[in-house]
C-alpha atoms as a PDB file:
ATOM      1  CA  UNK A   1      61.574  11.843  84.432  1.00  0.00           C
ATOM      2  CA  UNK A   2      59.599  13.224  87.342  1.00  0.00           C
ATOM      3  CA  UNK A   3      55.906  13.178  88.120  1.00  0.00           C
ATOM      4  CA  UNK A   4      54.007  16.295  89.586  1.00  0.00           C
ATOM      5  CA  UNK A   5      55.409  15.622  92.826  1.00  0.00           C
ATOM      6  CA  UNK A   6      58.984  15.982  92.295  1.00  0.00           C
ATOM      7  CA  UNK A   7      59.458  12.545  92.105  1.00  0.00           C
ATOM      8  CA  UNK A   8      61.856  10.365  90.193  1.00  0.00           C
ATOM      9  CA  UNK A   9      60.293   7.697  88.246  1.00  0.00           C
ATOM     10  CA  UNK A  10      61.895   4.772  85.917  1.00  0.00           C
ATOM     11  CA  UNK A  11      61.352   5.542  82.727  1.00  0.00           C
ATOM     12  CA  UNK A  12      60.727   1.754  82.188  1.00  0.00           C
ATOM     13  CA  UNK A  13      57.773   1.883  84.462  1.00  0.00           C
ATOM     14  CA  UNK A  14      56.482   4.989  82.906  1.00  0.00           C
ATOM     15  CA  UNK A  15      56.274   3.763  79.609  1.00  0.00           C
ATOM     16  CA  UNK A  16      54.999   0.401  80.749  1.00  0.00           C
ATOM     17  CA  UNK A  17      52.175   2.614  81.974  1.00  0.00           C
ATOM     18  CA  UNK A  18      51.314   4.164  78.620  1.00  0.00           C
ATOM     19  CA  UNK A  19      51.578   1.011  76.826  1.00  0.00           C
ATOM     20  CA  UNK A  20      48.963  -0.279  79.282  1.00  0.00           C
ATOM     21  CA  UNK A  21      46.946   2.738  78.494  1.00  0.00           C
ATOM     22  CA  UNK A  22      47.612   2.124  74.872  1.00  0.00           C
ATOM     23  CA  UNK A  23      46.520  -1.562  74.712  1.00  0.00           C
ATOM     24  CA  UNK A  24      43.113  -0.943  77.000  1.00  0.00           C
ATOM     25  CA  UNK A  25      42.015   1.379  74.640  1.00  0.00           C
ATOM     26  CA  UNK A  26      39.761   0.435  71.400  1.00  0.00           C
ATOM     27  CA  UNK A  27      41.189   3.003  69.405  1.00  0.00           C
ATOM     28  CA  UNK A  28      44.410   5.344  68.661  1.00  0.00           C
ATOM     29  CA  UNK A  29      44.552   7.721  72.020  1.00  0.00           C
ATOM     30  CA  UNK A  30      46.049  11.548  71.777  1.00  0.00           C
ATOM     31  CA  UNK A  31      48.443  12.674  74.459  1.00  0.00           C
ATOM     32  CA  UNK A  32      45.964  13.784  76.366  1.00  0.00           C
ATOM     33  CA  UNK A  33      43.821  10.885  76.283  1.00  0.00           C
ATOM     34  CA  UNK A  34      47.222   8.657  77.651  1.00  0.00           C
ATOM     35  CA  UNK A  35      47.755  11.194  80.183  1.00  0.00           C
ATOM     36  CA  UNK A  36      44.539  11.146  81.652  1.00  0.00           C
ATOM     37  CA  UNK A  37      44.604   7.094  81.681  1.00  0.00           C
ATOM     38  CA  UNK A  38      47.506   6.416  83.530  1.00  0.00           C
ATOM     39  CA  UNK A  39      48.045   6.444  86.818  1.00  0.00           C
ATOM     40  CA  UNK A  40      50.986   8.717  87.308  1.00  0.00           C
ATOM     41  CA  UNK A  41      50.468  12.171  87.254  1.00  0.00           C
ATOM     42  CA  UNK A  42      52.609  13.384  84.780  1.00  0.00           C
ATOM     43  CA  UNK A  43      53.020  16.993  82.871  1.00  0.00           C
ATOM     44  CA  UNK A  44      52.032  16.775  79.458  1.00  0.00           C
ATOM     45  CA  UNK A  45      55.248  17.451  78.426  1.00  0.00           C
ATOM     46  CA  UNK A  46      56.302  14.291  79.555  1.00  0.00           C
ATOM     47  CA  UNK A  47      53.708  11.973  78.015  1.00  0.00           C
ATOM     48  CA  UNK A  48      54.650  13.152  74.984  1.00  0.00           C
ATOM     49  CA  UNK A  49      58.104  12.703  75.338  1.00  0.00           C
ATOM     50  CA  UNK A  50      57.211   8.856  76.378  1.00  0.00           C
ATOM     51  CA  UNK A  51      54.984   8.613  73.472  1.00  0.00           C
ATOM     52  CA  UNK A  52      57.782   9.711  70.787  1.00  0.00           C
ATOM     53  CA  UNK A  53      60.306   7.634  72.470  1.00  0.00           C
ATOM     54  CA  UNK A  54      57.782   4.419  72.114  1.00  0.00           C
ATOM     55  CA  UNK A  55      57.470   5.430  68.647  1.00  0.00           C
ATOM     56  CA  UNK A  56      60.996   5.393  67.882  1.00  0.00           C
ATOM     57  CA  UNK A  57      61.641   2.147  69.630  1.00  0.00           C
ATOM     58  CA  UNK A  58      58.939   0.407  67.297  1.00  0.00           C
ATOM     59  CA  UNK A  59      56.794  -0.289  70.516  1.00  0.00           C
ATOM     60  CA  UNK A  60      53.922   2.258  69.143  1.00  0.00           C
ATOM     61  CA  UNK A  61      52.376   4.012  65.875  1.00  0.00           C
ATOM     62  CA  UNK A  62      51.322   7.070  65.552  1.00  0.00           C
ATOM     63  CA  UNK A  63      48.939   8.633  62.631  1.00  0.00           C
ATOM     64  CA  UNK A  64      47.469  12.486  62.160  1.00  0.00           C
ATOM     65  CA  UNK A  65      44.330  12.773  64.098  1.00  0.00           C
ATOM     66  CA  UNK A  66      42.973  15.966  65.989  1.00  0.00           C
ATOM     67  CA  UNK A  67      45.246  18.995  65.899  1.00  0.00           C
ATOM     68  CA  UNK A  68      48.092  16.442  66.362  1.00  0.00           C
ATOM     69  CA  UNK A  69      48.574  12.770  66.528  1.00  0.00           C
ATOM     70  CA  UNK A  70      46.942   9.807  68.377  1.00  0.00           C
ATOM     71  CA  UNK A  71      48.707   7.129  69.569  1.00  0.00           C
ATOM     72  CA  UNK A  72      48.360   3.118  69.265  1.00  0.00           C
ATOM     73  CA  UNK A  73      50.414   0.309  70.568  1.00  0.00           C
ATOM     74  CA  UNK A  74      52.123  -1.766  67.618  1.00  0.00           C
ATOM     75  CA  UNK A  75      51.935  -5.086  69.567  1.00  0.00           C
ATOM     76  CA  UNK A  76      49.791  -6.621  72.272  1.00  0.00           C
ATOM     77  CA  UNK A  77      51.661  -7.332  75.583  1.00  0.00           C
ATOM     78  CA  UNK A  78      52.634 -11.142  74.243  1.00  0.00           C
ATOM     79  CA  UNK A  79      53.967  -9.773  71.488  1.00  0.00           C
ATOM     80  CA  UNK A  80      56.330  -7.197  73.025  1.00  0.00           C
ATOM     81  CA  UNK A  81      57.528 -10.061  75.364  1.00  0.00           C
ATOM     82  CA  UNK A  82      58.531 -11.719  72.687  1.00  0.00           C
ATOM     83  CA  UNK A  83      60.125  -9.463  70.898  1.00  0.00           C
ATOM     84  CA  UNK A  84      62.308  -8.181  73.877  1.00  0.00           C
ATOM     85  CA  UNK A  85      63.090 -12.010  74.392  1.00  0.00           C
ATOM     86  CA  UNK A  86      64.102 -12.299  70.390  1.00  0.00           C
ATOM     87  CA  UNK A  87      66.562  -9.241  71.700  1.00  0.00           C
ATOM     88  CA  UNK A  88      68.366 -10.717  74.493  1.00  0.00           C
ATOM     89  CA  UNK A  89      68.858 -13.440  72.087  1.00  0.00           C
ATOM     90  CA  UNK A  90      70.265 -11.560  69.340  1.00  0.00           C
ATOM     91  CA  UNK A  91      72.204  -9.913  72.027  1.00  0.00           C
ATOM     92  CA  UNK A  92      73.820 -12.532  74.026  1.00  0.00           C
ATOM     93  CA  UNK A  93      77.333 -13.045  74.225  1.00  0.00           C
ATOM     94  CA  UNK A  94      77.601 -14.490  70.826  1.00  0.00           C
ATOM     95  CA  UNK A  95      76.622 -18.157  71.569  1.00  0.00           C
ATOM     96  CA  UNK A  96      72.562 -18.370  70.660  1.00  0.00           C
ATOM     97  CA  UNK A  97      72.908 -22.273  71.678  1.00  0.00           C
ATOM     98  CA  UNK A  98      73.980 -21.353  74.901  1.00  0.00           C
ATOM     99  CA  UNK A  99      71.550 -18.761  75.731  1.00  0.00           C
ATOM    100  CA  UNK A 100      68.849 -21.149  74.428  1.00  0.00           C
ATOM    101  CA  UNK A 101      69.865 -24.013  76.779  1.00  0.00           C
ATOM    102  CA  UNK A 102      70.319 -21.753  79.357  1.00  0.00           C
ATOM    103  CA  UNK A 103      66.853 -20.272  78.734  1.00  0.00           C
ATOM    104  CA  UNK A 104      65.791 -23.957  78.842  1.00  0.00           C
ATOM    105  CA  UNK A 105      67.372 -25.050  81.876  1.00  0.00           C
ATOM    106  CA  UNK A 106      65.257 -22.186  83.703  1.00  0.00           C
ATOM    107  CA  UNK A 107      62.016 -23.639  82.078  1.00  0.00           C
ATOM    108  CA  UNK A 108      59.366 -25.388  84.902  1.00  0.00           C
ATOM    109  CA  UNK A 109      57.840 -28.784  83.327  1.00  0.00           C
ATOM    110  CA  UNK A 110      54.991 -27.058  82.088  1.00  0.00           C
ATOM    111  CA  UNK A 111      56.568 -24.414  80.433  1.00  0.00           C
ATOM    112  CA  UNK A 112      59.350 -26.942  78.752  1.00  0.00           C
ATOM    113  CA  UNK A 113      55.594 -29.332  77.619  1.00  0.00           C
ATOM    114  CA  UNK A 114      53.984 -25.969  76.403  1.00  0.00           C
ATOM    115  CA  UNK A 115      57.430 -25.215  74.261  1.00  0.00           C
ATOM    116  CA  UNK A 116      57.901 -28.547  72.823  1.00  0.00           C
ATOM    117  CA  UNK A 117      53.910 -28.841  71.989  1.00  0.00           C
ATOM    118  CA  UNK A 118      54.683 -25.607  70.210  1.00  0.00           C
ATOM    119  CA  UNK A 119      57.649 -27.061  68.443  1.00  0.00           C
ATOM    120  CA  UNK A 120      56.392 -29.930  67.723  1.00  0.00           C
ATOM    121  CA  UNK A 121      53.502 -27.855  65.630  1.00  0.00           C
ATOM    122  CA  UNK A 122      55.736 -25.822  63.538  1.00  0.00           C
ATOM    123  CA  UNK A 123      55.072 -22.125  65.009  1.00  0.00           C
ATOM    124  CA  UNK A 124      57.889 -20.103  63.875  1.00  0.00           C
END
């Protein structure tokens, strides 16, 4: 995908961009609206594209409004974290106890207190 200017961008960081537009706003946003608040100066063409692509990867909703639809983001930023870490679990190389204790081993002393405080209270 290219901005304005010719220039490649990562589609990663583009739709990183319009989920950040997404979760600043109070309400569902139209194309246009997400165009207009992010940064990158991109055709319309290609917000949209960004926008159905969110959709389909469960990242964002969308719902008639307007002439067309409006846009909201399905989880907050912890959320999506979260679920992308769930991912690379279910998607390591077959051993979840390994990638756990390796995901451990990385862990600072806070974050290791934090996740057995969090254990320790029963969140799923």
């Amino acid at each position: 995908m290219t901005d304005s200017g010719g220039e490649r961008r990562p589609a990663g960081e583009l739709e990183a961009s319009v989920l950040a537009a997404l979760w600043a706003a109070d309400r569902p946003q139209s194309a246009a609206q997400v165009r207009a608040a992010i940064p990158q100066d991109l055709a319309r063409t290609t917000v949209a594209t960004l926008l159905g692509r969110l959709c389909e990867k469960g990242m964002a909703g969308r719902q008639p409004g307007g002439r067309g639809f409006v846009y909201f983001a399905v989880q907050d930023a912890h959320g999506l974290a979260a679920r992308r870490m769930h991912r690379e679990l279910d998607q390591g190389a077959g051993d979840r106890s390994l990638v756990l204790a390796r995901f451990v081993e990385g862990l600072d002393a806070h974050d290791e207190a934090e996740l057995r405080r969090l254990l320790d209270e029963g969140h799923p």
